[in-house]
C-alpha atoms as a PDB file:
ATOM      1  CA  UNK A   1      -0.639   9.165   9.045  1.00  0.00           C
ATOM      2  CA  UNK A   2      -1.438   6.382   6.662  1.00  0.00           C
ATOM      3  CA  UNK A   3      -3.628   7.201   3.545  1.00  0.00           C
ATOM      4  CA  UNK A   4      -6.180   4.926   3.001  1.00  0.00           C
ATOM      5  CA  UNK A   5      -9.465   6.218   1.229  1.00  0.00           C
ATOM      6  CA  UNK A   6      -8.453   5.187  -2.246  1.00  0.00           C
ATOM      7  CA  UNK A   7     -11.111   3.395  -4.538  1.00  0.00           C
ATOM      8  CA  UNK A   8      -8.585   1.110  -6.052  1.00  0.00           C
ATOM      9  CA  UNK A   9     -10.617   1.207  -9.256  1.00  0.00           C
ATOM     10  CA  UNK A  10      -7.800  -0.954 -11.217  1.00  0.00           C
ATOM     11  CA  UNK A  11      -8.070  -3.738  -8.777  1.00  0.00           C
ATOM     12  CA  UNK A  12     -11.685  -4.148  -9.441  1.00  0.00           C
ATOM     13  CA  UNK A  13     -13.389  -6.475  -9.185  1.00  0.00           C
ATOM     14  CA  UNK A  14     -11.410  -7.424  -5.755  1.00  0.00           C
ATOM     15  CA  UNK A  15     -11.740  -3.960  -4.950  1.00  0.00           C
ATOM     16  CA  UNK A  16     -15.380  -3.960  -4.937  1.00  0.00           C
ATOM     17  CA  UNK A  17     -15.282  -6.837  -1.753  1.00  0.00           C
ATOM     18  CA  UNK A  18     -12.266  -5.329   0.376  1.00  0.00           C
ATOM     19  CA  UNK A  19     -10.458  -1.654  -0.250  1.00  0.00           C
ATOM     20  CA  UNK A  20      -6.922  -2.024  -1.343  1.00  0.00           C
ATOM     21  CA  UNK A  21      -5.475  -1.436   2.567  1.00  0.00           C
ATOM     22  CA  UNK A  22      -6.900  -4.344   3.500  1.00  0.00           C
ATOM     23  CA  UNK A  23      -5.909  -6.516   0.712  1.00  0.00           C
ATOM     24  CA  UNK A  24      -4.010  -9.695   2.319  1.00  0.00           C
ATOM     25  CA  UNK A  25      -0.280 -10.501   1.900  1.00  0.00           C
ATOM     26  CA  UNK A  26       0.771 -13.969   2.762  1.00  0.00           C
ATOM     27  CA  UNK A  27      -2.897 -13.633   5.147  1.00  0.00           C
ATOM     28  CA  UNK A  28      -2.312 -10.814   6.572  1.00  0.00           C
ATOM     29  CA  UNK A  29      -4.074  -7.382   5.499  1.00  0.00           C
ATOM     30  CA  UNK A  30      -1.795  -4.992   4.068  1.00  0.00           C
ATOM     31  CA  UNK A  31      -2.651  -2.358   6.524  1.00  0.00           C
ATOM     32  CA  UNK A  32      -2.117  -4.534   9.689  1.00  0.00           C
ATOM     33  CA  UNK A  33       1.719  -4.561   8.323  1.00  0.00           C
ATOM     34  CA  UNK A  34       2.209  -1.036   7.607  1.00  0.00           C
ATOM     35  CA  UNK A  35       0.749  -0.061  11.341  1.00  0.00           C
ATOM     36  CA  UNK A  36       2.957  -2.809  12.829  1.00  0.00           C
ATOM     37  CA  UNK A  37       6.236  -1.249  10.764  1.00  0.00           C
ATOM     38  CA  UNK A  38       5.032   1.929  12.432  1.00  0.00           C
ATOM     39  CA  UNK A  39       4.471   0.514  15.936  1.00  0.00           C
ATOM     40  CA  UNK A  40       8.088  -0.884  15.092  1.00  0.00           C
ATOM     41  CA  UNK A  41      10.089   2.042  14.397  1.00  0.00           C
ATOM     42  CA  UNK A  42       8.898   4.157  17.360  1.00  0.00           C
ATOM     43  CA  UNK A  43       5.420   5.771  16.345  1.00  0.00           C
ATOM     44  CA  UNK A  44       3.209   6.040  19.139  1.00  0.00           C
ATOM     45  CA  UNK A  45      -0.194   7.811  17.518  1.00  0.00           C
ATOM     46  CA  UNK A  46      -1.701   7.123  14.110  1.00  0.00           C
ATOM     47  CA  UNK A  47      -4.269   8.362  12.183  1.00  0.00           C
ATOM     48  CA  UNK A  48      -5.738   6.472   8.905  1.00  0.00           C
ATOM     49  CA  UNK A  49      -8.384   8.202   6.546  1.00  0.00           C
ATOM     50  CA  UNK A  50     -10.659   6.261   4.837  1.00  0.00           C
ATOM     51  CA  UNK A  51     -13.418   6.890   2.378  1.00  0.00           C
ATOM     52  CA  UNK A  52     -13.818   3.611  -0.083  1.00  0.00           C
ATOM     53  CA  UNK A  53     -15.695   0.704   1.886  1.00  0.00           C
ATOM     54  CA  UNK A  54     -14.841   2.839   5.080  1.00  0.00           C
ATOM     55  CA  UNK A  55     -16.858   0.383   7.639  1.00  0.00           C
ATOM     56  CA  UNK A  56     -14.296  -2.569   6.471  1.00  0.00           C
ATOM     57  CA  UNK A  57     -11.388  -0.193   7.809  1.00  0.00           C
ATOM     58  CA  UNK A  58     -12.735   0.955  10.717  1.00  0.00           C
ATOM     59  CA  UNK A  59     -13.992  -2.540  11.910  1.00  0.00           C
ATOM     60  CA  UNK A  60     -10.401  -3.971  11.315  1.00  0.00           C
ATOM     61  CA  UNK A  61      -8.766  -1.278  13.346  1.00  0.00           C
ATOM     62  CA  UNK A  62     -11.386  -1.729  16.068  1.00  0.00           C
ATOM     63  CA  UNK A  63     -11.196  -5.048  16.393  1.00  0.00           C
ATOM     64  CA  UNK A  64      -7.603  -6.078  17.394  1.00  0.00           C
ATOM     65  CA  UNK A  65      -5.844  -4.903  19.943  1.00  0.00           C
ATOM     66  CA  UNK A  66      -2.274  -2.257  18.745  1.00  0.00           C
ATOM     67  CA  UNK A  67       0.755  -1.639  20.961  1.00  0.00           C
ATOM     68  CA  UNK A  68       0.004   2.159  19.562  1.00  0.00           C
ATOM     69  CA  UNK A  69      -2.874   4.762  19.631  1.00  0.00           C
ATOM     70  CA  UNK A  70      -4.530   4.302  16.489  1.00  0.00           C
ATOM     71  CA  UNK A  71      -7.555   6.482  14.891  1.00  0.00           C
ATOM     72  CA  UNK A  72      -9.683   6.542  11.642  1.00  0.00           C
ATOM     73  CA  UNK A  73     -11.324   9.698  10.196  1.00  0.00           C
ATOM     74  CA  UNK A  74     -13.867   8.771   7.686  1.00  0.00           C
ATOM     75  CA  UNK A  75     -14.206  10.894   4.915  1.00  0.00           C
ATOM     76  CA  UNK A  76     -18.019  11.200   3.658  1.00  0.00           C
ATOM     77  CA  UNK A  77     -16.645  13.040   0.483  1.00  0.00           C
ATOM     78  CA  UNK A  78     -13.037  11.991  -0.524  1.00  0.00           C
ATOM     79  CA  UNK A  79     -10.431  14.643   0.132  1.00  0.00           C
ATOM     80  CA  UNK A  80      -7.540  13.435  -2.010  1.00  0.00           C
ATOM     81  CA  UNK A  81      -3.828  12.914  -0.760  1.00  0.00           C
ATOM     82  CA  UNK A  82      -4.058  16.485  -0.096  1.00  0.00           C
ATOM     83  CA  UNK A  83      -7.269  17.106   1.347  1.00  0.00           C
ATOM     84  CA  UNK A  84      -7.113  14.063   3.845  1.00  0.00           C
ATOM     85  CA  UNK A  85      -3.787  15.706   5.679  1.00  0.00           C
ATOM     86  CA  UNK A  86      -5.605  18.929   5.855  1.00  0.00           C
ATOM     87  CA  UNK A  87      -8.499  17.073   7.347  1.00  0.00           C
ATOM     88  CA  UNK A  88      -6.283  15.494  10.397  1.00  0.00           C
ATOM     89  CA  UNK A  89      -4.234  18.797  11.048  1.00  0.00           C
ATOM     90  CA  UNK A  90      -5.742  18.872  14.227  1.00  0.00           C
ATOM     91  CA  UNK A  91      -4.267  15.101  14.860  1.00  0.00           C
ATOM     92  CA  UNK A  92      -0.599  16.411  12.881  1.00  0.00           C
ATOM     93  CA  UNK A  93      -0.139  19.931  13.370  1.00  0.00           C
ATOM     94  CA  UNK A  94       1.357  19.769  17.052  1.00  0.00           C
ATOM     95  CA  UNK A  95       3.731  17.717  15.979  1.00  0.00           C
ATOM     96  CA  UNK A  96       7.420  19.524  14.175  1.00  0.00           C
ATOM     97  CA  UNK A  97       7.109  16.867  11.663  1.00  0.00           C
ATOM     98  CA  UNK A  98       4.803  14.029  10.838  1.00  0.00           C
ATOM     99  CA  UNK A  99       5.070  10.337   8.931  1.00  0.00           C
ATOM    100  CA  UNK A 100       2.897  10.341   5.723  1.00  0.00           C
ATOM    101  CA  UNK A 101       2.245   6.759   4.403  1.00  0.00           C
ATOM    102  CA  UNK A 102       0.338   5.289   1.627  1.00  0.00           C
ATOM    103  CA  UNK A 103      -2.013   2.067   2.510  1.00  0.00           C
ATOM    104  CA  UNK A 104      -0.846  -0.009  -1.115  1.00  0.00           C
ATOM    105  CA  UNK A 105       2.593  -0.400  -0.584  1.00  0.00           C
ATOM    106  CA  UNK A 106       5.050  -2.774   1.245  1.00  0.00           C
ATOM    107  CA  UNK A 107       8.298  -1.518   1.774  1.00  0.00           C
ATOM    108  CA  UNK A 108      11.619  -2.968   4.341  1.00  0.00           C
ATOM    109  CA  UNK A 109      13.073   0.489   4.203  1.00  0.00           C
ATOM    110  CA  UNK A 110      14.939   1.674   7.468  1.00  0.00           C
ATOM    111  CA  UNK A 111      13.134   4.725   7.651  1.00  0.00           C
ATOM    112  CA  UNK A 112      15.255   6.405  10.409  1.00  0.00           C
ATOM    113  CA  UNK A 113      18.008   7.886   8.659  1.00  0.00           C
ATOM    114  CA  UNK A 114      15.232   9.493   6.335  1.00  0.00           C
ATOM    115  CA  UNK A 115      14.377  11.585   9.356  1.00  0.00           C
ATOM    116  CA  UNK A 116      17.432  12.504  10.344  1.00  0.00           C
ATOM    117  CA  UNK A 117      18.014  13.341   6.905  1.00  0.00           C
ATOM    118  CA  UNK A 118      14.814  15.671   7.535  1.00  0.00           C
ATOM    119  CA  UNK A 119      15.457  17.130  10.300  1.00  0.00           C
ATOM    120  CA  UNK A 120      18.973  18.306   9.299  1.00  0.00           C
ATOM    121  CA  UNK A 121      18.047  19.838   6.227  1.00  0.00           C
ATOM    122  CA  UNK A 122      15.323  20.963   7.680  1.00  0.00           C
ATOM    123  CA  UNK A 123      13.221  20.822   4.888  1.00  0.00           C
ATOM    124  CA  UNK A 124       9.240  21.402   4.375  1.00  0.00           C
ATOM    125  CA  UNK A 125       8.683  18.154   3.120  1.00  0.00           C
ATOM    126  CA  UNK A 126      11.345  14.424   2.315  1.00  0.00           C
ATOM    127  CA  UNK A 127      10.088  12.723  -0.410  1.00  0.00           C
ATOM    128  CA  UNK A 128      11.816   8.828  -0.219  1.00  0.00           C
ATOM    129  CA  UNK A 129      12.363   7.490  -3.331  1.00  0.00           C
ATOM    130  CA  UNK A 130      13.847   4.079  -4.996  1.00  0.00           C
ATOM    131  CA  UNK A 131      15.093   3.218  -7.998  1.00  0.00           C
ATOM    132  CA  UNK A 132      12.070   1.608 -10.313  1.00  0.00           C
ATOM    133  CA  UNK A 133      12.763   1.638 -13.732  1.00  0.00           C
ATOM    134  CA  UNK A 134       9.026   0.755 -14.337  1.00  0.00           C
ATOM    135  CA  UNK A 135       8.025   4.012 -12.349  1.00  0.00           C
ATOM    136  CA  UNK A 136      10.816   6.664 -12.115  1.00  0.00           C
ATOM    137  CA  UNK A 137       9.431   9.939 -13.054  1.00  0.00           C
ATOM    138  CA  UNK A 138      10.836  12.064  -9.933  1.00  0.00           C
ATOM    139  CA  UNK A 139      14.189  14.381 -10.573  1.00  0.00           C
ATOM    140  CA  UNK A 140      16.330  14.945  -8.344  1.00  0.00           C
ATOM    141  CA  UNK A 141      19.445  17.133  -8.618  1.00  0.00           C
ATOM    142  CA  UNK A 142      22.770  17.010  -6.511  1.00  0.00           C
ATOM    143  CA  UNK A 143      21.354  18.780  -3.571  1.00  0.00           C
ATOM    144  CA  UNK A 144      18.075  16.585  -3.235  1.00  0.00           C
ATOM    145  CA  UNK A 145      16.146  19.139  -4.359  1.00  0.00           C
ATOM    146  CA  UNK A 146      12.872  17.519  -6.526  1.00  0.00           C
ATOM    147  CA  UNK A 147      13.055  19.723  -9.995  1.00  0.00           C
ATOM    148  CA  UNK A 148      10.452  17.211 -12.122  1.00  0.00           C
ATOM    149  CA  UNK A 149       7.381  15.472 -11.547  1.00  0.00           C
ATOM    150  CA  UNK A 150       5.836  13.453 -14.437  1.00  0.00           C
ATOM    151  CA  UNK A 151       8.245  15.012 -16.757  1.00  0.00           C
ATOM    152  CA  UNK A 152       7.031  17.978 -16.002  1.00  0.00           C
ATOM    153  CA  UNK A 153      10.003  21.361 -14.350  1.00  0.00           C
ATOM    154  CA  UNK A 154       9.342  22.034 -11.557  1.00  0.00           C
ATOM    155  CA  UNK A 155      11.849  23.835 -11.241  1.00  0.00           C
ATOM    156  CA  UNK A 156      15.648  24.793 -12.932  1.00  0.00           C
ATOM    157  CA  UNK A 157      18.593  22.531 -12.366  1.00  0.00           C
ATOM    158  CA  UNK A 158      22.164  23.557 -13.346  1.00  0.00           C
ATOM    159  CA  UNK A 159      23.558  19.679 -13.652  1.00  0.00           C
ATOM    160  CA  UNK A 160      21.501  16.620 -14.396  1.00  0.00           C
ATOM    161  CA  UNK A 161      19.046  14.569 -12.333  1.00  0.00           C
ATOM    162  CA  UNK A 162      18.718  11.265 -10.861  1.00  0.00           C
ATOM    163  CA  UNK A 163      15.175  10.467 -12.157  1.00  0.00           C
ATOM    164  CA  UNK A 164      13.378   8.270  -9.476  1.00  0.00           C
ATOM    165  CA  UNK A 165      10.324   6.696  -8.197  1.00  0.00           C
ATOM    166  CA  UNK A 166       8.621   8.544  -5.056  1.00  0.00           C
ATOM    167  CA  UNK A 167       7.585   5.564  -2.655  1.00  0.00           C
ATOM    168  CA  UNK A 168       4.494   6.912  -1.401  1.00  0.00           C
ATOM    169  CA  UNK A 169       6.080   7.572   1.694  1.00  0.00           C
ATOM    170  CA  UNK A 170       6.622  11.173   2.921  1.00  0.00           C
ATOM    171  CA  UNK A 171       7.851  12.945   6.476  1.00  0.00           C
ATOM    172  CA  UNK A 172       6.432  16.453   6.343  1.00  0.00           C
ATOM    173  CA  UNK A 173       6.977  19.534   8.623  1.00  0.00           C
ATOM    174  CA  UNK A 174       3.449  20.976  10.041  1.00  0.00           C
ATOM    175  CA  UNK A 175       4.567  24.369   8.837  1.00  0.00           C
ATOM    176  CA  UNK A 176       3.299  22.835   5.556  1.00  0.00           C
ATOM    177  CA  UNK A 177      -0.145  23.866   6.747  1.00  0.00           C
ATOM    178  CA  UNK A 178       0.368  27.093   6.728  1.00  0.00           C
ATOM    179  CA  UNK A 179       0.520  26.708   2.658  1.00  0.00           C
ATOM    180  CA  UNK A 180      -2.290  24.303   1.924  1.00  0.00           C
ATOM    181  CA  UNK A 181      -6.169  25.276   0.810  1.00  0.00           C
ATOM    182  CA  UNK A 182      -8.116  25.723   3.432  1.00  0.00           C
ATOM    183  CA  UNK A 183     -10.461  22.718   2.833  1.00  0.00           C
ATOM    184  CA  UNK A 184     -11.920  20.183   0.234  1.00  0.00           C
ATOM    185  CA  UNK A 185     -10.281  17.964  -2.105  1.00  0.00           C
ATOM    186  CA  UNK A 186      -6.709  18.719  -3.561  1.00  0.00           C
ATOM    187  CA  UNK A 187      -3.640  16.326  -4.404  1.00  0.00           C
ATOM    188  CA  UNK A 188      -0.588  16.583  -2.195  1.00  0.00           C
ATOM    189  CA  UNK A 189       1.799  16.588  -5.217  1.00  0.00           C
ATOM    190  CA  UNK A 190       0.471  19.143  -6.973  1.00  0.00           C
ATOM    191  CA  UNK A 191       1.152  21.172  -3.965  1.00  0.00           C
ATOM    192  CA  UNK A 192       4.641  19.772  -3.597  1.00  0.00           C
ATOM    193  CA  UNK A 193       5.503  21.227  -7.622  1.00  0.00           C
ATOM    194  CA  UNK A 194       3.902  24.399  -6.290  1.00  0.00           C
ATOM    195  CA  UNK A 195       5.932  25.084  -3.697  1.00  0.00           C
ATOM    196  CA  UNK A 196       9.351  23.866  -5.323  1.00  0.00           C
ATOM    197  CA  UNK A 197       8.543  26.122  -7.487  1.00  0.00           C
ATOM    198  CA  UNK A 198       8.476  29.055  -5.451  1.00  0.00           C
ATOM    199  CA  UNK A 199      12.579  27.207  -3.761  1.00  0.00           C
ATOM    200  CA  UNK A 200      10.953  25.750  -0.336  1.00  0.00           C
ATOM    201  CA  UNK A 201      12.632  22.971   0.463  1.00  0.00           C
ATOM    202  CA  UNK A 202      11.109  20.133  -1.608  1.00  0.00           C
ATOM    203  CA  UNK A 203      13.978  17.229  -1.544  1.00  0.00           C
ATOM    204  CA  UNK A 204      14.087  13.664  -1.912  1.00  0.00           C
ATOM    205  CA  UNK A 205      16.176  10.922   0.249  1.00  0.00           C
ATOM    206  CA  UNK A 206      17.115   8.150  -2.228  1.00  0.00           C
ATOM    207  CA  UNK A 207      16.391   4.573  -0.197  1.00  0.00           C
ATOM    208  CA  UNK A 208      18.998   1.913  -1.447  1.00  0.00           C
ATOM    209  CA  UNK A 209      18.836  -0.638   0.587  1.00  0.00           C
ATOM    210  CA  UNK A 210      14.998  -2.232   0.739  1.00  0.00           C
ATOM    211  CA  UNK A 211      12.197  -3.631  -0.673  1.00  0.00           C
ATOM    212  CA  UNK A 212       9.285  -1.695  -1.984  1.00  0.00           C
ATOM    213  CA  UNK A 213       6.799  -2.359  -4.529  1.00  0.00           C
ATOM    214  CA  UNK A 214       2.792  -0.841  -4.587  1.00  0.00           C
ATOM    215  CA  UNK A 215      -0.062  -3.019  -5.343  1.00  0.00           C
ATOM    216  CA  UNK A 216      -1.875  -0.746  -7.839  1.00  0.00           C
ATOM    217  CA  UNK A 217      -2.975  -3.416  -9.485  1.00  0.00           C
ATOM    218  CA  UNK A 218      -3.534  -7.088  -9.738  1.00  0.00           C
ATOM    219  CA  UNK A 219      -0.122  -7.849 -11.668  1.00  0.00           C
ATOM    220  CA  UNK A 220       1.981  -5.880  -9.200  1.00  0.00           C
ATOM    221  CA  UNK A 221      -0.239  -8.157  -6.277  1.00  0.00           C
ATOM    222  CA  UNK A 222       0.933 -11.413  -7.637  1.00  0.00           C
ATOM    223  CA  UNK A 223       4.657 -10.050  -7.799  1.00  0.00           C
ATOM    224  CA  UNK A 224       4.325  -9.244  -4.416  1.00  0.00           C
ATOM    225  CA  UNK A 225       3.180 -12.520  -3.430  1.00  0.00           C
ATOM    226  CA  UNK A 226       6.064 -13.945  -5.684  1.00  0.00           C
ATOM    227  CA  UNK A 227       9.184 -11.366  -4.503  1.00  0.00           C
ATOM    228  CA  UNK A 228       8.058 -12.251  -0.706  1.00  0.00           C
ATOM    229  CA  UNK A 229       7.811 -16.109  -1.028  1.00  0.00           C
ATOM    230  CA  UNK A 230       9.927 -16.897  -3.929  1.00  0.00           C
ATOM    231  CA  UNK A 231       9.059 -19.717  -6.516  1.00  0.00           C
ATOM    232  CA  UNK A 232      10.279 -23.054  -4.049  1.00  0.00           C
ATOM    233  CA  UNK A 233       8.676 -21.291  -0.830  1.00  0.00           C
ATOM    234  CA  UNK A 234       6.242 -24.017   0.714  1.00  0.00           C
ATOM    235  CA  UNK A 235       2.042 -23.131   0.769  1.00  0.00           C
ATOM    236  CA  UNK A 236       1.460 -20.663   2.852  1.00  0.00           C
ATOM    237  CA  UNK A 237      -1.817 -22.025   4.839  1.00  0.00           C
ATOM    238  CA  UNK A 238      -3.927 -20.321   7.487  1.00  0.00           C
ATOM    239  CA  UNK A 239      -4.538 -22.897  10.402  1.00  0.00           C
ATOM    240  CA  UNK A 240      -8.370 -23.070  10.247  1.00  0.00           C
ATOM    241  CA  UNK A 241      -8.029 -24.085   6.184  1.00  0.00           C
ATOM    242  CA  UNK A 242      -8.828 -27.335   5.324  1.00  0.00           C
ATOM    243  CA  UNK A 243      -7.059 -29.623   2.885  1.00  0.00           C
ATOM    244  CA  UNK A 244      -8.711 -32.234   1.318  1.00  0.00           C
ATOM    245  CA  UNK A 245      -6.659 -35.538   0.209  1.00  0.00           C
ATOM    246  CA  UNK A 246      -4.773 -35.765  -2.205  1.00  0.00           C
ATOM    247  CA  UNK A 247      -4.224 -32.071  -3.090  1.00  0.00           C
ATOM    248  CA  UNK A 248      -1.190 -30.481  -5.020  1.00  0.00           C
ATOM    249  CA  UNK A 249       0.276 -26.703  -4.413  1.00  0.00           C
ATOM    250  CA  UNK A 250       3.085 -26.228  -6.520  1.00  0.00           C
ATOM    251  CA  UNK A 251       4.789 -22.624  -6.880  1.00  0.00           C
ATOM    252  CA  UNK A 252       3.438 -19.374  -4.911  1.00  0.00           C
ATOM    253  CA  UNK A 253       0.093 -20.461  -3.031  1.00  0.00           C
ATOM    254  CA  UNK A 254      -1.306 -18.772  -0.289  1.00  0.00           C
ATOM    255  CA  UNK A 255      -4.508 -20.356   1.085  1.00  0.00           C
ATOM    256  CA  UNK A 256      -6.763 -17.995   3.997  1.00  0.00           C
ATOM    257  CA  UNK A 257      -8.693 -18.439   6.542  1.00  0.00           C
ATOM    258  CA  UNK A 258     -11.377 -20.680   6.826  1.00  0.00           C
ATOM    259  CA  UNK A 259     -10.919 -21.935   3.162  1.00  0.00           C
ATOM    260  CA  UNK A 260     -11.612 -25.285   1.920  1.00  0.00           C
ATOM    261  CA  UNK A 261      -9.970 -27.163  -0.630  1.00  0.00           C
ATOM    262  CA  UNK A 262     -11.785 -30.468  -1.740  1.00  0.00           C
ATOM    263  CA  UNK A 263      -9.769 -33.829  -2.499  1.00  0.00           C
ATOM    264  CA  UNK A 264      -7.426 -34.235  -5.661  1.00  0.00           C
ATOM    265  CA  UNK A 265      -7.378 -30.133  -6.220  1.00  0.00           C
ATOM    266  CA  UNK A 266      -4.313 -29.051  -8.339  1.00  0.00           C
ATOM    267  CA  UNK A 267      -3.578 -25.518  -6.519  1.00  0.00           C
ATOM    268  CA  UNK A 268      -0.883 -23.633  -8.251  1.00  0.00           C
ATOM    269  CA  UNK A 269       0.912 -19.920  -8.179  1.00  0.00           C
ATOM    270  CA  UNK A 270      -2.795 -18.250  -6.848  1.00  0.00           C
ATOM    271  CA  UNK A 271      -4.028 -16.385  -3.795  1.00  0.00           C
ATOM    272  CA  UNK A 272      -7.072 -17.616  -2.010  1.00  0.00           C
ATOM    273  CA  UNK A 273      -8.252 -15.314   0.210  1.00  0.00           C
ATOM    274  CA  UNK A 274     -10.552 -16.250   3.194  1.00  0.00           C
ATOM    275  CA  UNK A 275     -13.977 -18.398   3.105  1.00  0.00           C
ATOM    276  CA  UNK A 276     -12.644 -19.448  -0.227  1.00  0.00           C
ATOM    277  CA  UNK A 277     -14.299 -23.285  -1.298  1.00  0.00           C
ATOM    278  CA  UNK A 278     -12.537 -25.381  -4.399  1.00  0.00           C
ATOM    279  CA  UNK A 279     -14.710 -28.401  -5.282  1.00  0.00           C
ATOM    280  CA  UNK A 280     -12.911 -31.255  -5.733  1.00  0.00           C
ATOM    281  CA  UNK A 281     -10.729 -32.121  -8.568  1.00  0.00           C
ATOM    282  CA  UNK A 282     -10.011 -28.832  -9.818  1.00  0.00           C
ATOM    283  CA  UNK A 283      -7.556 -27.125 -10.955  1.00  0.00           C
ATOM    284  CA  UNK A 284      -6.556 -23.050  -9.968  1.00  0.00           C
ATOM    285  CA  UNK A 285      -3.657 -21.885 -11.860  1.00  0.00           C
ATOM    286  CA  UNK A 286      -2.558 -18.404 -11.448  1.00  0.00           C
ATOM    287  CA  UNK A 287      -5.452 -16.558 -10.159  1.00  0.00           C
ATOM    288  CA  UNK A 288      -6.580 -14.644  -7.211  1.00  0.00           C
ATOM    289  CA  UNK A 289      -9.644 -15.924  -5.380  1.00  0.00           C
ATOM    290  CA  UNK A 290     -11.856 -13.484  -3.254  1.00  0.00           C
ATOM    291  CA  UNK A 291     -13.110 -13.828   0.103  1.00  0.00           C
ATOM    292  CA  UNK A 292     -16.145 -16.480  -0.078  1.00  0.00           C
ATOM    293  CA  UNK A 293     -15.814 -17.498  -3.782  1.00  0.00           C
ATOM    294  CA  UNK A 294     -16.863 -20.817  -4.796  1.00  0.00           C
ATOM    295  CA  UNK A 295     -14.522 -22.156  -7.569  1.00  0.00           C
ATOM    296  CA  UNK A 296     -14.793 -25.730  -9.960  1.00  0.00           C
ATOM    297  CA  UNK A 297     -13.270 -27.042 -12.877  1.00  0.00           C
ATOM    298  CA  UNK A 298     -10.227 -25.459 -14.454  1.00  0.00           C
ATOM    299  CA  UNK A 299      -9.768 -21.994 -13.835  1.00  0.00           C
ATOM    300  CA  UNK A 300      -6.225 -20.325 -15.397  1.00  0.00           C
ATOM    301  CA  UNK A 301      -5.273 -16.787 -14.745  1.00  0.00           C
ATOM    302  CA  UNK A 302      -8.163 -15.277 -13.335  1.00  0.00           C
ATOM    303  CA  UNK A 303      -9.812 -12.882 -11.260  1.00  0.00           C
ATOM    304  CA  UNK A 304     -12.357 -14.470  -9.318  1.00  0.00           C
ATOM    305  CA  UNK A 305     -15.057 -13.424  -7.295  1.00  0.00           C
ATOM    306  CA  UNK A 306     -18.634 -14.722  -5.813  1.00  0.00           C
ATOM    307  CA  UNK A 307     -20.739 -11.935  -7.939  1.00  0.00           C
ATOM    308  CA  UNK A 308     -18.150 -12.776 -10.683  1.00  0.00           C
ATOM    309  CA  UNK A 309     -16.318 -16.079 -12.172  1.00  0.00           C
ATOM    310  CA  UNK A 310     -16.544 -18.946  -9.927  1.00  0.00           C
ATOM    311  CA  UNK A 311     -18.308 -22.230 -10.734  1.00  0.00           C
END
């Protein structure tokens, strides 16, 4: 299952145009990635829940063509991390186990030995985790178990923990239904510290070897853009853009579809998504350019959008 309803309120006002799933990286949306990683590694059925700018979800899965079954359940009435598995246990329950994975984050993480990990403890829910120093607040004691969340016991360890940061990625045994409300909105972690509490098996799998970084916000998009292409990559330019003479992309550019850039444009370390038209002679430093945005003159570290910033 991939979780996808979010609101993405502090990537707004991008957020506002397309939901974070869909958000492109290097012109491709974020979602079409995580499905193919799936379709990669062996899944065969998916379900995506959706709630925030729903129709934009459910017209990009319907409109290509996967090597996969895929399915969206709109959610009227948001349901939280929680609430949204509850919602497809009909889709998950048959299943021993199941693949939980949020829509913001891009990961390279072999995800098979996680499962095997799983299935030999045979735990109630595997929590992967990395090492973030920006983000660890998961502990994790010698056995795996998870004894803190947010700083906050979940439940007593005899020796110190390895404190972590949980991925967003989770593979959960169906008999966690048989613990979970019976409907509306509730946060899956907050049931996870509930039931460590009480000694089910809770643990973590630490991923070392990997990528993985979340695009909760606008900062951690550019970094993405930057970790994936590194500073000397070359433009990354979708084949229906135009480029007018005379232009100049230096350092992390990635310019979408149908996008126009006008003659003697300085384009430098920004994202342009699709539709996007620069008039000629400017200059885009460092900003992120939303689908059919009209931009002129000198624009530096911006957010910009057409109901926003643009000429």
């Amino acid at each position: 299952m991939i979780l996808a309803a979010g609101r993405g309120t502090r990537l707004e006002p991008l957020s506002n145009l397309r939901p974070k799933p869909l958000f492109p990286v290097v012109n491709r949306p974020l979602l079409g990635v995580i499905i193919k990683q799936l379709e990669g590694m062996g899944v065969r059925e998916i379900v995506i829940n959706t709630h925030h700018l729903a129709e934009k979800v459910v017209d990009f899965v319907r409109g290509r063509r996967w090597g996969l079954t895929v399915e969206v359940r709109v959610e009227p009435e948001i349901l939280g991390t929680g609430g949204g598995v509850k919602n497809c246990a009909d889709f998950l329950g048959d299943m021993p186990f199941f693949l939980l994975v949020n829509a913001d984050i891009y990961h390279t993480f072999d995800l098979k030995p996680v499962v095997q990990y799983h299935r030999e403890e045979n735990n109630l829910a595997t929590l992967v985790l990395c090492d973030d120093p920006r983000l660890n607040q998961v502990g994790v004691n010698g056995e795996g178990r998870i004894v803190s969340i947010r700083e906050k016991e979940v439940q007593k360890s005899h020796a110190s923990a390895r404190i972590l940061t949980f991925t967003g990625i989770h593979i959960i045994s169906s008999e966690i239904f048989g613990y979970t409300p019976s409907e509306g909105y509730f946060d899956i972690i907050g049931l996870y510290i509930d039931l460590a509490s009480r000694g089910k098996a809770i643990k973590g799998y630490q991923a070392k070897e990997g990528y993985w970084r979340d695009i909760g916000r606008v900062e951690d998009y550019r970094t993405l853009h930057r970790d994936l292409l590194g500073e000397e990559a070359n433009p990354v330019i979708h084949p229906t853009a135009q480029i007018g003479e005379g232009v100049r992309m230096e350092g992390v550019v990635c310019v979408g579809r149908g996008s126009h850039i006008g003659a003697g444009c300085l384009i430098k370390d920004s994202i342009l998504w699709e539709e996007v038209s620069v008039k000629e002679g400017s200059v885009v430093e460092g900003c992120v350019v939303a689908d059919g945005t009209q931009v002129g003159g000198k624009r530096r570290g911006e957010v910009l959008t057409p109901e926003g910033k643009g000429d």
